[in-house]
Each structure stands twice: as structure tokens, then as C-alpha cells.
N, C-alpha and C. Protein backbone atom coordinates (compact mmCIF):
# COMPACT_ATOMS: atom_id res chain seq x y z
N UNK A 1 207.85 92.86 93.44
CA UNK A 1 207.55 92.72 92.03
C UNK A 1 207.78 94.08 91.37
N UNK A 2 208.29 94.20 90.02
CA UNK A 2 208.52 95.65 89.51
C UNK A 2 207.63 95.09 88.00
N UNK A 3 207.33 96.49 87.74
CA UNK A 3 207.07 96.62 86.23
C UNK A 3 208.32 97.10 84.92
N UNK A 4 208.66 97.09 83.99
CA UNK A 4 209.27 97.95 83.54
C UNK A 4 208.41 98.32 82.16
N UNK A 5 209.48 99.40 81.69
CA UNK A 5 208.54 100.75 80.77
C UNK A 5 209.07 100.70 79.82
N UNK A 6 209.54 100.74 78.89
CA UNK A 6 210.31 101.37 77.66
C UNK A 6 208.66 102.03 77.05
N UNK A 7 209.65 103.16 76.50
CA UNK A 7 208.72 103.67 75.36
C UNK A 7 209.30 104.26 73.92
N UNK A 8 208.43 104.36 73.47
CA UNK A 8 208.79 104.11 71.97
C UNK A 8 208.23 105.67 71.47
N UNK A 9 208.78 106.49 70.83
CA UNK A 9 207.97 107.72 69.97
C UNK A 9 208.52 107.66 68.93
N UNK A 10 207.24 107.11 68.29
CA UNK A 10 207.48 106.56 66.41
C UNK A 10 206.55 108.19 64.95
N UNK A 11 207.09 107.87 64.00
CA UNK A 11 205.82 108.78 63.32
C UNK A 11 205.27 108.00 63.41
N UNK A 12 203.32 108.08 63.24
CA UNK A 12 202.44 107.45 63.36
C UNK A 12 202.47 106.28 62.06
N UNK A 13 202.99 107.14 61.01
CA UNK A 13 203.31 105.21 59.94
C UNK A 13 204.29 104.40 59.95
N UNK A 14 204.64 104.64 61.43
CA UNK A 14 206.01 103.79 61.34
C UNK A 14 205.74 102.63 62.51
N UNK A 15 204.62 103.33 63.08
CA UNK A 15 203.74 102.16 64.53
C UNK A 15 203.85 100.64 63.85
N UNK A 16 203.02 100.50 63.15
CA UNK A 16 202.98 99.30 62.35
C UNK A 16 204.33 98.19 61.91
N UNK A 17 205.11 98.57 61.77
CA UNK A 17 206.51 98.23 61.34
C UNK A 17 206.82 97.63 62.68
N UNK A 18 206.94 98.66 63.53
CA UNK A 18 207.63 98.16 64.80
C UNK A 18 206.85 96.97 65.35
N UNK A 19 205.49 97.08 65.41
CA UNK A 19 204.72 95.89 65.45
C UNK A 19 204.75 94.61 65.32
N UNK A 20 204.92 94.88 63.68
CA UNK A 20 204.92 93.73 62.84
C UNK A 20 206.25 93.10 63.02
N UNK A 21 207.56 93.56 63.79
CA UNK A 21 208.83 93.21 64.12
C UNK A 21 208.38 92.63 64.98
N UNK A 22 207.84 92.80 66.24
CA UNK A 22 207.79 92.67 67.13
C UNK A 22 206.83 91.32 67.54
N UNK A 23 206.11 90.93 66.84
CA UNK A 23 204.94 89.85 66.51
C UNK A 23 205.91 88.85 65.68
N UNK A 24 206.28 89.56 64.84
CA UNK A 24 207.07 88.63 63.56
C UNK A 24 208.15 87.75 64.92
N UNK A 25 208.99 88.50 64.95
CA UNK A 25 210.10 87.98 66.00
C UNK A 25 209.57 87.43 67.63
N UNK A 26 208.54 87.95 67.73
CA UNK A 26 208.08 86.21 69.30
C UNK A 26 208.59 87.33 70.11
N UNK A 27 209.23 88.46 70.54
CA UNK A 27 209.82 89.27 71.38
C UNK A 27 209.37 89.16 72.49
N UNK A 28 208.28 89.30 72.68
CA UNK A 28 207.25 89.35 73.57
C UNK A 28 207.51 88.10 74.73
N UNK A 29 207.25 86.84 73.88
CA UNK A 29 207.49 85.49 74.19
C UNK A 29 208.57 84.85 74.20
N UNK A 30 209.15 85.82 73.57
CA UNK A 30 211.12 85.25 73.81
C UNK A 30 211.23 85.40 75.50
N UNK A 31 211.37 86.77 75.36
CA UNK A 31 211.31 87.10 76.76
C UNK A 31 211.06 86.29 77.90
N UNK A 32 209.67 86.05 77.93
CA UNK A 32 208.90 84.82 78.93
C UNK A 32 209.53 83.60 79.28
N UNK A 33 209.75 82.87 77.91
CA UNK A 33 210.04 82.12 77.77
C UNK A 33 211.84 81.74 78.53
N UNK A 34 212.70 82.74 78.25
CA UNK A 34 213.86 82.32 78.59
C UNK A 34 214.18 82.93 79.94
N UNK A 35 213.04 84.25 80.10
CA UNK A 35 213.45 84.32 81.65
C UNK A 35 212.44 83.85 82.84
N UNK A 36 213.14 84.92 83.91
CA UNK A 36 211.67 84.70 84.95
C UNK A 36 210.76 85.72 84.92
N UNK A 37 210.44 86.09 83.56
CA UNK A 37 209.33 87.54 83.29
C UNK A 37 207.74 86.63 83.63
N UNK A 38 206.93 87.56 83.90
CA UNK A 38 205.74 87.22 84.47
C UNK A 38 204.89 87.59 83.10
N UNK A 39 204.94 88.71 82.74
CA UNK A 39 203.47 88.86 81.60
C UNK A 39 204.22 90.19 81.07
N UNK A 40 204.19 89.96 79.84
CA UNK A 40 204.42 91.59 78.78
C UNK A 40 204.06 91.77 78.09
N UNK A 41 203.69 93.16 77.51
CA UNK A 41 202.89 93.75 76.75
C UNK A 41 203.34 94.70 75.30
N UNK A 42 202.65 95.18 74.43
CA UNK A 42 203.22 95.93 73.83
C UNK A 42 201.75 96.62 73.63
N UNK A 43 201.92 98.09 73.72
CA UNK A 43 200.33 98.80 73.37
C UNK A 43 201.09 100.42 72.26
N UNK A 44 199.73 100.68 72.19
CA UNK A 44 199.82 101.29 71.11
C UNK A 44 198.71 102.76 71.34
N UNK A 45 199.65 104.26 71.46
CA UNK A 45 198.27 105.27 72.12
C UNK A 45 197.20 105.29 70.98
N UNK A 46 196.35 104.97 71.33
CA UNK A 46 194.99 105.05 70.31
C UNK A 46 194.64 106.47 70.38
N UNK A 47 195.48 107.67 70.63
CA UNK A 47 195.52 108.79 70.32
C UNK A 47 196.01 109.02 68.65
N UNK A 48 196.58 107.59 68.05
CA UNK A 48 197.36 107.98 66.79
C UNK A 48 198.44 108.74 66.57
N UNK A 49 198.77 109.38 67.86
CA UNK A 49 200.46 109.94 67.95
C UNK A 49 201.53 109.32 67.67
N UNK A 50 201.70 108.13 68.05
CA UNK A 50 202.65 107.04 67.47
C UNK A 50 203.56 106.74 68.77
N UNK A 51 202.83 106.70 69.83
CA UNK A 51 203.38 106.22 71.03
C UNK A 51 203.43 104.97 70.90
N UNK A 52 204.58 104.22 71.68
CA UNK A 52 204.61 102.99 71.14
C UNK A 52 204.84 102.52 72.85
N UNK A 53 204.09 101.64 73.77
CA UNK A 53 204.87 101.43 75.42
C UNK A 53 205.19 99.68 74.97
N UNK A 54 206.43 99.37 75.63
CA UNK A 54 206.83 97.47 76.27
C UNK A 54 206.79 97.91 77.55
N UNK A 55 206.02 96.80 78.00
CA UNK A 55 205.64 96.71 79.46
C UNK A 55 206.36 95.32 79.75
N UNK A 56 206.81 95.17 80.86
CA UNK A 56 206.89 93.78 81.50
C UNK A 56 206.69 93.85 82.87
N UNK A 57 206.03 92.82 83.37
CA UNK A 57 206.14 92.43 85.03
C UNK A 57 206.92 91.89 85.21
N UNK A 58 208.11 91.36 86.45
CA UNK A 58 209.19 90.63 86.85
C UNK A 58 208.72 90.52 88.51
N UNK A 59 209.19 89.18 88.89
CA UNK A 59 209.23 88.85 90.22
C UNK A 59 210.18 90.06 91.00
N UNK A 60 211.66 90.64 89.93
CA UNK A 60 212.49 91.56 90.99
C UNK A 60 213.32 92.09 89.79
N UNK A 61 213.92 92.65 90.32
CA UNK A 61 215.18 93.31 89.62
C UNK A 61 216.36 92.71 88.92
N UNK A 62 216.43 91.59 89.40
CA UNK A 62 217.14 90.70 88.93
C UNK A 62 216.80 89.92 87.90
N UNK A 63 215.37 89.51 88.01
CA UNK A 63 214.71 88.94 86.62
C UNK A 63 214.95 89.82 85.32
N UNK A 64 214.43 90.90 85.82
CA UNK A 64 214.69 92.17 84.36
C UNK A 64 216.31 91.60 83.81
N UNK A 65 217.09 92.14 85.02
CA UNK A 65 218.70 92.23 84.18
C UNK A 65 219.20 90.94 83.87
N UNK A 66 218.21 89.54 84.26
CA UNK A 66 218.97 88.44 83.45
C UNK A 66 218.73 88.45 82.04
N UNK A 67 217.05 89.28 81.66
CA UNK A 67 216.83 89.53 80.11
C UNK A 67 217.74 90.35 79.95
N UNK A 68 218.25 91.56 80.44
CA UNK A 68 218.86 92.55 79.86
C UNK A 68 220.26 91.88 79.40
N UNK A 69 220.86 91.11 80.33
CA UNK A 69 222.02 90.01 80.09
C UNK A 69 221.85 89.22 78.83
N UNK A 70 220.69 88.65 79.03
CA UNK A 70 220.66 87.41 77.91
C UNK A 70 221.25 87.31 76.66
N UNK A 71 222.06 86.56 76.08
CA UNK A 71 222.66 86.56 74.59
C UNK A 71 221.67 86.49 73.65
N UNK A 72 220.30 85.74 73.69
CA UNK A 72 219.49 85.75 72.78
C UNK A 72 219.17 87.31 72.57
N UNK A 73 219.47 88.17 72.73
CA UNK A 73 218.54 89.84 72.59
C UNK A 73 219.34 89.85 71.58
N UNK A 74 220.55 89.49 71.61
CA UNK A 74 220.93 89.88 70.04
C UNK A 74 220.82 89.51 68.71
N UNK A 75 220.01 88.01 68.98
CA UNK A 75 219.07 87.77 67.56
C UNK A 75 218.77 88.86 67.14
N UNK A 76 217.97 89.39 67.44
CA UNK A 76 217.16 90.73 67.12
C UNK A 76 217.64 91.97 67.39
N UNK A 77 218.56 92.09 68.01
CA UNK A 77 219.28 93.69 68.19
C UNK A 77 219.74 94.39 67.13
N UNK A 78 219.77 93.96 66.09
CA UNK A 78 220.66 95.08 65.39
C UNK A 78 219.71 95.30 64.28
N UNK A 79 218.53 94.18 64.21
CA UNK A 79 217.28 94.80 63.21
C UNK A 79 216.33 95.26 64.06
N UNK A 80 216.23 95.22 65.01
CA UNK A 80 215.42 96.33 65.87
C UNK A 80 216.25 97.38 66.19
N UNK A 81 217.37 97.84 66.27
CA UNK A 81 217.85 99.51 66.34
C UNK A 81 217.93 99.74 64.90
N UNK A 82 218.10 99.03 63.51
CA UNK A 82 217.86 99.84 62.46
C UNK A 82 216.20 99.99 62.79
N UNK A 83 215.15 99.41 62.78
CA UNK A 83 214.24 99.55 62.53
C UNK A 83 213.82 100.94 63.64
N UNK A 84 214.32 100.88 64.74
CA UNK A 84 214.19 102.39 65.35
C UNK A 84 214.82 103.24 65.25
N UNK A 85 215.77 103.38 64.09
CA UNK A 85 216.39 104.55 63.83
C UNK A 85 215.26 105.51 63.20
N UNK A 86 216.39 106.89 64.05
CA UNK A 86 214.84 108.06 63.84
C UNK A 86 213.68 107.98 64.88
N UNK A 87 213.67 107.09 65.40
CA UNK A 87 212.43 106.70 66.39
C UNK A 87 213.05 107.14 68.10
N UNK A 88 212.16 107.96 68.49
CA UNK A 88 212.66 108.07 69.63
C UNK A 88 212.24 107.47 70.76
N UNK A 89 213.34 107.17 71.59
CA UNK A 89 213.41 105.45 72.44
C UNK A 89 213.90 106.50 73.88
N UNK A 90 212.75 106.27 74.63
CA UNK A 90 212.97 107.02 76.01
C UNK A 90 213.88 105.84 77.42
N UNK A 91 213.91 106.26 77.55
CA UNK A 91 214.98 105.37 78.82
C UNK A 91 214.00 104.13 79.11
N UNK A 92 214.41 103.25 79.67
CA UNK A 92 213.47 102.02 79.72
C UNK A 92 213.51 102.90 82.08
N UNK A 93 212.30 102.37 82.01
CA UNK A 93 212.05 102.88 83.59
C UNK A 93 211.44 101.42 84.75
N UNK A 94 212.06 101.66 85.72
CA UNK A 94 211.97 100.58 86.36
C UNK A 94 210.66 100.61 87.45
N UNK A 95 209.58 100.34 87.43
CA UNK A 95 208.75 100.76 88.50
C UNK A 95 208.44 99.56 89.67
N UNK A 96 208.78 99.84 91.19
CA UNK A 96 208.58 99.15 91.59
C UNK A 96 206.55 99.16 92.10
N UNK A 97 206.18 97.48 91.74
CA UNK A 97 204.54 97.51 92.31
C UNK A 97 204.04 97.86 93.73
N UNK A 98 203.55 98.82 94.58
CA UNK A 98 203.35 98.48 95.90
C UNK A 98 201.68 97.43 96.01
N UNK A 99 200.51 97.57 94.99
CA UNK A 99 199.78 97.08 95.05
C UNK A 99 198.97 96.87 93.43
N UNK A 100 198.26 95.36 93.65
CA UNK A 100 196.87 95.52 92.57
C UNK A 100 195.81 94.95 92.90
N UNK A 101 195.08 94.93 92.04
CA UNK A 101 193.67 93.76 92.04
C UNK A 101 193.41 93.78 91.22
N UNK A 102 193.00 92.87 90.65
CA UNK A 102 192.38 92.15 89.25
C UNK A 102 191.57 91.35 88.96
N UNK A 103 190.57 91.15 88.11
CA UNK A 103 189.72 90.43 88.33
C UNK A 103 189.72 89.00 87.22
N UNK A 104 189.32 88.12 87.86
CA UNK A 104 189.56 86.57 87.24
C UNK A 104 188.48 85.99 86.72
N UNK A 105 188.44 84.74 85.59
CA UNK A 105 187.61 84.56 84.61
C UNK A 105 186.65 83.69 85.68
N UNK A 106 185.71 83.71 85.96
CA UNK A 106 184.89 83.01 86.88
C UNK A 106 184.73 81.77 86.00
């Protein structure tokens, strides 16, 4: 199982925008939905710096690059790189999981 990373370094009034793209457009749930992604996230540093992280879990490596493949990303590709222009977009990073635990709704 891997995680992946992208991160986002926004000015802090520009957090919101990317957000509201990001909610507005299902991104999150696009994702899920058309691949074999497990659970993703979008958070926000409550430092107010304007860190912006997308998280996803994937069964493998291959799940990731069928999203990275997918034709649907370009619904949204070209108003999400205007909307991150100026915004600095760090390499997306691939982490593989060796372990977790978590706890479940009794």
C-alpha cells in the first residue's frame, strides 16, 4: 500500500480558493470514484502559513498512475494550474506504508 503527498505553498488568502476549487469540483471523490484510490484527503497547516497537503492512500503504484493517466484530470486541469499560478506546488511524493493502526467506531 503507498500513500502519496502533493503539497501546496499558497499565500495564506489564497488557502481558501484552492479549497473552495477543490470541494466545488468533487476532486477528492472524483478520484475514488474512478480509480482504485482507498481514502484522500486535503488538510490545511493550522499554523496559517498557507500550507496546503493532498494525501491519498492506493492499494500500489499502479493505482496512483491509473489516476495520474486518467482523461477525466483534465476536466479540471487547466482551472486548477491557473488557480495555482504563483502557488508553489512541491513534487507530488510517493510513500510506501510499512505499518498502521487505527482505531474503529465501536
Amino acid at each position: 500500500m503507498i500513500r502519496t503527498v502533493l503539497t501546496l505553498r499558497a499565500a495564506p488568502e489564497r488557502v481558501e480558493e484552492i479549497l473552495d476549487f477543490y470541494r466545488r469540483e468533487q476532486i477528492l471523490q472524483e478520484s475514488l470514484d474512478l480509480t482504485r484510490a482507498l481514502a484522500s484527503e486535503i488538510s490545511v497547516a493550522a499554523d496559517g502559513s498557507g500550507e496546503v497537503i493532498v494525501t491519498a492512500l492506493w492499494p500500489d503504484e499502479r493505482a496512483y498512475q491509473e489516476w495520474l493517466d486518467h482523461p477525466a484530470r483534465e476536466r479540471t486541469g487547466p482551472a486548477l494550474r491557473e488557480l495555482l499560478e504563483g502557488v508553489e506546488v512541491g513534487a507530488g511524493k510517493v510513500f510506501e506504508i510499512d505499518h498502521g493502526v487505527s482505531k474503529h467506531d465501536a
